[in-house]
N, C-alpha and C. Protein backbone atom coordinates (compact mmCIF):
# COMPACT_ATOMS: atom_id res chain seq x y z
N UNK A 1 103.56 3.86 -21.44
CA UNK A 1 103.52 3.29 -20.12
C UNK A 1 104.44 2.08 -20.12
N UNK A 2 105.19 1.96 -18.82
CA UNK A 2 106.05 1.21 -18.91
C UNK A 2 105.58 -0.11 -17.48
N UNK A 3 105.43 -1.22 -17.58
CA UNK A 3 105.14 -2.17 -16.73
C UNK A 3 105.49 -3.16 -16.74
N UNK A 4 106.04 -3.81 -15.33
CA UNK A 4 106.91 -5.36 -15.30
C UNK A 4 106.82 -5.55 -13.72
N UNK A 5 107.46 -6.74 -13.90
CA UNK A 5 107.16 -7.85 -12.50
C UNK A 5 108.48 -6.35 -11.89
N UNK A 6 108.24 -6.65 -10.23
CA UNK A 6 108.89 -5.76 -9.24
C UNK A 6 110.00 -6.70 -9.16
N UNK A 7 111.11 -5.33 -9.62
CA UNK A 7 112.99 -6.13 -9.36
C UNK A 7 113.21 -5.74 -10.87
N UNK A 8 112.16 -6.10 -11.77
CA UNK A 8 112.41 -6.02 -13.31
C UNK A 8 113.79 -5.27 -14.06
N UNK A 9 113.74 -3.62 -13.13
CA UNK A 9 114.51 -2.81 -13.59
C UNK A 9 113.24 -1.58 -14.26
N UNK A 10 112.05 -1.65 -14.10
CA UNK A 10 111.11 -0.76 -14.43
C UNK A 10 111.55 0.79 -14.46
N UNK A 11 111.85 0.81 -12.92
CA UNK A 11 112.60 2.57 -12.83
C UNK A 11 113.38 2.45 -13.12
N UNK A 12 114.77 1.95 -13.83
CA UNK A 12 115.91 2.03 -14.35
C UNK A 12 115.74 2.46 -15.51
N UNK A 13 114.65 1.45 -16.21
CA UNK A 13 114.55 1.92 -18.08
C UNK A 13 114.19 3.16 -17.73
N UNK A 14 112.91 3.59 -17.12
CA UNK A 14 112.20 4.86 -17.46
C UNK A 14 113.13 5.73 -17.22
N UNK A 15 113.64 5.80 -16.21
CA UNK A 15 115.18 6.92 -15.68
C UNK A 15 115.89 6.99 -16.98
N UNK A 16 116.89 6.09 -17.50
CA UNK A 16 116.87 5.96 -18.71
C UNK A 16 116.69 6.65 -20.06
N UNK A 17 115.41 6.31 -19.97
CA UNK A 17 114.42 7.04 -21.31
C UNK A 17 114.53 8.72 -21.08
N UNK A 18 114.13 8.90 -19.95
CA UNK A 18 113.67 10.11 -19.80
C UNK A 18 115.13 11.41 -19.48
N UNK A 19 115.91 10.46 -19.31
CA UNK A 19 117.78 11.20 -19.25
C UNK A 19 117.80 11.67 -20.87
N UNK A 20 117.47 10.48 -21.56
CA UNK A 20 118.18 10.63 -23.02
C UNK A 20 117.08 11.50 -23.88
N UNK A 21 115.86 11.22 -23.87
CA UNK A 21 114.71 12.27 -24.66
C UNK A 21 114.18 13.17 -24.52
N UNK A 22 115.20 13.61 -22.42
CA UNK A 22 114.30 14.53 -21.70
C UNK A 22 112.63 14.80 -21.74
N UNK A 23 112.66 13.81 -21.53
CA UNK A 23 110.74 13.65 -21.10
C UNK A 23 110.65 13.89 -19.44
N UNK A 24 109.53 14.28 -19.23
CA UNK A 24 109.81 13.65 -18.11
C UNK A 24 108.77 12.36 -17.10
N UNK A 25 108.67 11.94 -16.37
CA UNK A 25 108.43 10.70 -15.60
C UNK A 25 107.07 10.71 -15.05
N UNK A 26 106.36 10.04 -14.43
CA UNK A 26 105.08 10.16 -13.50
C UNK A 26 104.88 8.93 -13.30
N UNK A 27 105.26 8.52 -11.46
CA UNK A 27 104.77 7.31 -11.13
C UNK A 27 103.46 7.58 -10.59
N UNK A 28 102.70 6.81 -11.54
CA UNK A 28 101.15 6.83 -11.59
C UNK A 28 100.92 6.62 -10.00
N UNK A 29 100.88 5.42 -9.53
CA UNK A 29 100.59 5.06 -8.20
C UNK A 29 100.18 6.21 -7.62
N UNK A 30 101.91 6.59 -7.11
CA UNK A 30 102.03 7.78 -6.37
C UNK A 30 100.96 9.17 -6.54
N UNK A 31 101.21 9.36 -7.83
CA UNK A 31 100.31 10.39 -8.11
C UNK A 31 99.04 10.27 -7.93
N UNK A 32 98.23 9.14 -8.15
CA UNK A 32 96.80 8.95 -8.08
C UNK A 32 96.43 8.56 -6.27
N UNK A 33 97.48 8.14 -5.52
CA UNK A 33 97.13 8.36 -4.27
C UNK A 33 97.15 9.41 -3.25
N UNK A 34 98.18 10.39 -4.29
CA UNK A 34 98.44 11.90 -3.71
C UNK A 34 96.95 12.62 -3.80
N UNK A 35 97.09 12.56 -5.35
CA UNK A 35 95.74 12.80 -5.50
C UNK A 35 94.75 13.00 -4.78
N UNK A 36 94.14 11.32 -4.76
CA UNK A 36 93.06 11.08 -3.99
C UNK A 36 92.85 11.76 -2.72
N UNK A 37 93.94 11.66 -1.93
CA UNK A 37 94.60 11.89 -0.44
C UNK A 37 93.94 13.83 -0.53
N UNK A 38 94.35 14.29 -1.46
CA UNK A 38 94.09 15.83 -1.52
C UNK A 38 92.37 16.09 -1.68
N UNK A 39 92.52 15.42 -2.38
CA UNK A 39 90.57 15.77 -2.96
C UNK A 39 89.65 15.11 -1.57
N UNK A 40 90.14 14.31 -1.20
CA UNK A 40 89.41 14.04 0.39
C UNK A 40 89.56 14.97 1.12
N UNK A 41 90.75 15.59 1.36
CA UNK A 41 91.26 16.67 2.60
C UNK A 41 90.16 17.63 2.07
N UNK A 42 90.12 17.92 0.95
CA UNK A 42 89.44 19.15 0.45
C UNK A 42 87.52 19.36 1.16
N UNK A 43 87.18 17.76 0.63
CA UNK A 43 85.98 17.25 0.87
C UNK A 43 85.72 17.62 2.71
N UNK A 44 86.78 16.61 3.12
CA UNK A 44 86.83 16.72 4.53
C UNK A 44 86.35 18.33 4.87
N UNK A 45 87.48 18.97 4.72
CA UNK A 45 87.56 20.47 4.88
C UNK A 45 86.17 20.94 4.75
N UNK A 46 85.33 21.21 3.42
CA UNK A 46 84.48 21.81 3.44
C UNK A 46 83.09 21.57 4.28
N UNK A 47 82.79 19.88 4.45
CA UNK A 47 81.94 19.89 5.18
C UNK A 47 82.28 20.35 6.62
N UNK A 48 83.28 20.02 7.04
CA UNK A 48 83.82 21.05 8.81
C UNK A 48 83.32 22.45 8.49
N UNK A 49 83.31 23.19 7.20
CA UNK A 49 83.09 24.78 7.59
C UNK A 49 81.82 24.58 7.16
N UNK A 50 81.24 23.87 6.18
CA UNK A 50 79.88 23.86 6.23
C UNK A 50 79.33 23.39 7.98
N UNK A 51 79.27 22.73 8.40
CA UNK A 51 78.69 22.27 9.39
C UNK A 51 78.66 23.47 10.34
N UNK A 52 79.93 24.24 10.63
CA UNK A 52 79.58 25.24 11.75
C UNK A 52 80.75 24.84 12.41
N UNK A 53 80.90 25.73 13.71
CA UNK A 53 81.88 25.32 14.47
C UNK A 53 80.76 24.99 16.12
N UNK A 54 80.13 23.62 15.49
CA UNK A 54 79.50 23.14 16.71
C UNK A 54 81.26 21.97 17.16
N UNK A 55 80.74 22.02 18.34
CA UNK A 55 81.93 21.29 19.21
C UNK A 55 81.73 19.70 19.44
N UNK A 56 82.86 19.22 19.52
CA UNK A 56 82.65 17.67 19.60
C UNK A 56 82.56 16.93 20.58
N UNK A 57 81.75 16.23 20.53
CA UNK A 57 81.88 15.41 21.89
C UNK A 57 82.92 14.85 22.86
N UNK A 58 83.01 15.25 23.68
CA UNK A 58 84.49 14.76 24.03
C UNK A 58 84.14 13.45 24.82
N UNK A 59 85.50 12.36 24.62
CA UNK A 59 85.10 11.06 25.56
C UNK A 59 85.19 11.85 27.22
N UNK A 60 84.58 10.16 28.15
CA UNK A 60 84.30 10.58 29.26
C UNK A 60 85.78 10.74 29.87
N UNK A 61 86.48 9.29 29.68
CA UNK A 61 87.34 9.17 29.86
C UNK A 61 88.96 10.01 29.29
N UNK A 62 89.68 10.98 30.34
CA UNK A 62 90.67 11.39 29.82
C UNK A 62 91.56 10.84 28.68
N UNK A 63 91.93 9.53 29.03
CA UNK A 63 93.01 8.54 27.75
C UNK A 63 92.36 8.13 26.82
N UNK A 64 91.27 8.25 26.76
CA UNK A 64 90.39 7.91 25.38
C UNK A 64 90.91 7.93 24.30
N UNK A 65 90.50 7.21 22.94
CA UNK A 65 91.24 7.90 21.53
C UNK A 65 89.69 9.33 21.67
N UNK A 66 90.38 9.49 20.72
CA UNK A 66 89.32 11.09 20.54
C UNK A 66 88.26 10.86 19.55
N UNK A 67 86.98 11.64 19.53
CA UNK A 67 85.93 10.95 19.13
C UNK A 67 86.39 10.92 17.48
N UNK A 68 86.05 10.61 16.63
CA UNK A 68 86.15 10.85 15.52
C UNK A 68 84.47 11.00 14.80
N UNK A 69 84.29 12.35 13.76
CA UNK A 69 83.21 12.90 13.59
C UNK A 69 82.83 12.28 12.05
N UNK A 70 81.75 11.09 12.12
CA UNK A 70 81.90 10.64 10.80
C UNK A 70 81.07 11.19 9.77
N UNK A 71 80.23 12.58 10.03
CA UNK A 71 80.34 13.34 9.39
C UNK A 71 80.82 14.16 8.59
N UNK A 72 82.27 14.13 9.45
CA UNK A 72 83.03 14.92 8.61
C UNK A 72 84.10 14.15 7.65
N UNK A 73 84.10 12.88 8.32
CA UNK A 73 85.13 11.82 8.04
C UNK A 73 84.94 11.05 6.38
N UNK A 74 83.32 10.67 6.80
CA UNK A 74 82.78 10.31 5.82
C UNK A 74 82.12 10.73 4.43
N UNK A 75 82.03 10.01 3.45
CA UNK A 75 81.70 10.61 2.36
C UNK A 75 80.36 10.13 2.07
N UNK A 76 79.37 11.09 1.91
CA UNK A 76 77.74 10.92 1.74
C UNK A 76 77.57 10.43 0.62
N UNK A 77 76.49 9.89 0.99
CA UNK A 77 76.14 8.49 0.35
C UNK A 77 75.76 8.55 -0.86
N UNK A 78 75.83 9.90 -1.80
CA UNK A 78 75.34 10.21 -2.72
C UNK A 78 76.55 10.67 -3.39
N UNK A 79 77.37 10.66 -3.00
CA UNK A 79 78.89 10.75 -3.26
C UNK A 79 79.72 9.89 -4.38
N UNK A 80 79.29 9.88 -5.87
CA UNK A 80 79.96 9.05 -6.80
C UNK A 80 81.42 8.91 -6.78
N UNK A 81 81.78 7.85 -6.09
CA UNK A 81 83.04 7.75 -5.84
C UNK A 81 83.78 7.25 -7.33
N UNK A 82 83.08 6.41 -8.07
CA UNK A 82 84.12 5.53 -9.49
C UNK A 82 83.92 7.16 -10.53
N UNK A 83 82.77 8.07 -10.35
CA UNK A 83 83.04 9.36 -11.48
C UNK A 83 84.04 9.90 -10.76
N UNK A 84 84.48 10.42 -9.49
CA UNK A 84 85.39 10.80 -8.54
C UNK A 84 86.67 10.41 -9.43
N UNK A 85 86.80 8.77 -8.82
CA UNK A 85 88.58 8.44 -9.48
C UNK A 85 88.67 8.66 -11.13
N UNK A 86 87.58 8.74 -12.06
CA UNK A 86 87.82 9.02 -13.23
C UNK A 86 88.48 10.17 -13.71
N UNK A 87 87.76 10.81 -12.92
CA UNK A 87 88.36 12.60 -12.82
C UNK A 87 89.88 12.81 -12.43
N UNK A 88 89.90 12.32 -11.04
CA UNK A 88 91.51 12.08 -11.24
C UNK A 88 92.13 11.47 -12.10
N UNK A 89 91.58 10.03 -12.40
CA UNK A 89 92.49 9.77 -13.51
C UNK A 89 93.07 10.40 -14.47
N UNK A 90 92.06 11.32 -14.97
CA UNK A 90 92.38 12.20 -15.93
C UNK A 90 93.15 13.41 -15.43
N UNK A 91 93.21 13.56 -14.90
CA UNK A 91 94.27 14.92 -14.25
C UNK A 91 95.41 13.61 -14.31
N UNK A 92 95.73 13.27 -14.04
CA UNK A 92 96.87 12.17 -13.31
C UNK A 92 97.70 12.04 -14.59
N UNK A 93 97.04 11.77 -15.69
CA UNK A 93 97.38 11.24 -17.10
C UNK A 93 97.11 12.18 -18.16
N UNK A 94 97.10 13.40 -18.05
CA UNK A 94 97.22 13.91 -19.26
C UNK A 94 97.72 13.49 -21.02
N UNK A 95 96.84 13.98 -21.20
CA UNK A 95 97.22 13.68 -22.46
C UNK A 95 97.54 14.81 -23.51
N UNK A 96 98.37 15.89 -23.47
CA UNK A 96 98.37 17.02 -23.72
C UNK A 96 100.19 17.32 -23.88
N UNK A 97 100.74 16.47 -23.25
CA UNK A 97 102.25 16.24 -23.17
C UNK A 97 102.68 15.34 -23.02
N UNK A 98 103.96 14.44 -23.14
CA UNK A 98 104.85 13.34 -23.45
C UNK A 98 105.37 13.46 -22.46
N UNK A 99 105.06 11.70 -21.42
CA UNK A 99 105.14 11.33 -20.43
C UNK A 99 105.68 10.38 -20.48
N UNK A 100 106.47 9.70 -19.67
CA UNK A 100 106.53 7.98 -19.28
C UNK A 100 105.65 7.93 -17.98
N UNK A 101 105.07 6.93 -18.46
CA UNK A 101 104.24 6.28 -17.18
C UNK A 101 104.98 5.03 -16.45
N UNK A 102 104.90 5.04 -15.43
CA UNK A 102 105.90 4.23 -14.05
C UNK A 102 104.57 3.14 -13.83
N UNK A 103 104.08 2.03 -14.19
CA UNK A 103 103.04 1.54 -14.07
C UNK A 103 102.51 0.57 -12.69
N UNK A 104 104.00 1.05 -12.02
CA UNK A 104 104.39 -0.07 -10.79
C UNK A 104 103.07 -0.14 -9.84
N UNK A 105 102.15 -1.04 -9.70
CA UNK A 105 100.89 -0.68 -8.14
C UNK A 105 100.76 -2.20 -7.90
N UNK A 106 101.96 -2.38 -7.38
CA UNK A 106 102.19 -3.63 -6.80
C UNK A 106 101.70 -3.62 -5.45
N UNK A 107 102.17 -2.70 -4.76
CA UNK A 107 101.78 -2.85 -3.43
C UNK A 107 100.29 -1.63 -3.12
N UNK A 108 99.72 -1.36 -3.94
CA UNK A 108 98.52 -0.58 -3.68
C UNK A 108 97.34 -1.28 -2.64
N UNK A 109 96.68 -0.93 -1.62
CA UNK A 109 95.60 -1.01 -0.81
C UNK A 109 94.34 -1.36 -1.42
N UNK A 110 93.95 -2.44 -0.92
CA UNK A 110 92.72 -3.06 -1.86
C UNK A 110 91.50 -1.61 -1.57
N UNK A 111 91.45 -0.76 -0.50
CA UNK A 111 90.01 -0.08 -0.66
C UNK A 111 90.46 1.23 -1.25
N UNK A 112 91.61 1.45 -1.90
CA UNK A 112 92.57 2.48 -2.38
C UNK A 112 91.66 2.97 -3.32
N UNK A 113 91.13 2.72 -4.60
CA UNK A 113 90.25 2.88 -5.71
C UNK A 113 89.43 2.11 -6.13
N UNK A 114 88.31 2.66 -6.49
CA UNK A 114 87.63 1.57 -6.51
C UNK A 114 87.47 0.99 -8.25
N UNK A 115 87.60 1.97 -9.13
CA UNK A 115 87.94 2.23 -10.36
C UNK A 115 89.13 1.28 -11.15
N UNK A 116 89.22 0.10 -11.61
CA UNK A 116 90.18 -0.18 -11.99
C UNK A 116 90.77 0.76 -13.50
N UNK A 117 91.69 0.89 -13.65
CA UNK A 117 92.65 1.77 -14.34
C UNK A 117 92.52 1.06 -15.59
């Protein structure tokens, strides 16, 4: 894993490294928010077909924003979210093949994970 202040030249070395030893690259960030981003859609998804195709409330008002169903939105409360990001983590980071890790999460979203890395 490769990590430094932003400007450093971080993606330059790893580009770099990975030209000359043919490895290849994984900016963690990216990957663990792709991630995440997928395994929600998934979550999302199944409770909508679990639930049924009951219909949503619609606002009264035409220009309304549209209702949003926090049933489906939300994740139940029994829902281990820090075993969740572990799991990704581990998909994210294999350890089974020779990687450079991109360690850059400078600009990551404080409610992004809750799991520090």
């Amino acid at each position: 894993m490769i990590i430094g202040m932003k400007g450093a030249g971080v993606s330059t070395q790893i580009n770099k490294l990975c030209t000359k030893y043919k490895i290849d690259q994984c900016p963690m960030m990216k990957s663990m928010l792709d991630e995440l981003k997928i395994e929600k859609e998934k979550r999302q998804r199944g409770r909508l077909l679990n639930r049924g195709f009951r219909p949503l409330e619609q606002p009264e008002e035409p220009d309304a924003d549209p209702v949003v169903d926090p049933e489906i939105n939300d994740d139940p409360e029994d829902f281990d979210r820090a075993a969740h990001e572990r799991d990704i983590y581990r998909r994210v980071l294999p350890s089974d093949k020779a990687l450079v890790y991109d360690g850059n999460w400078t600009s990551l979203p404080e409610d992004a994970v809750s799991v520090p890395l």
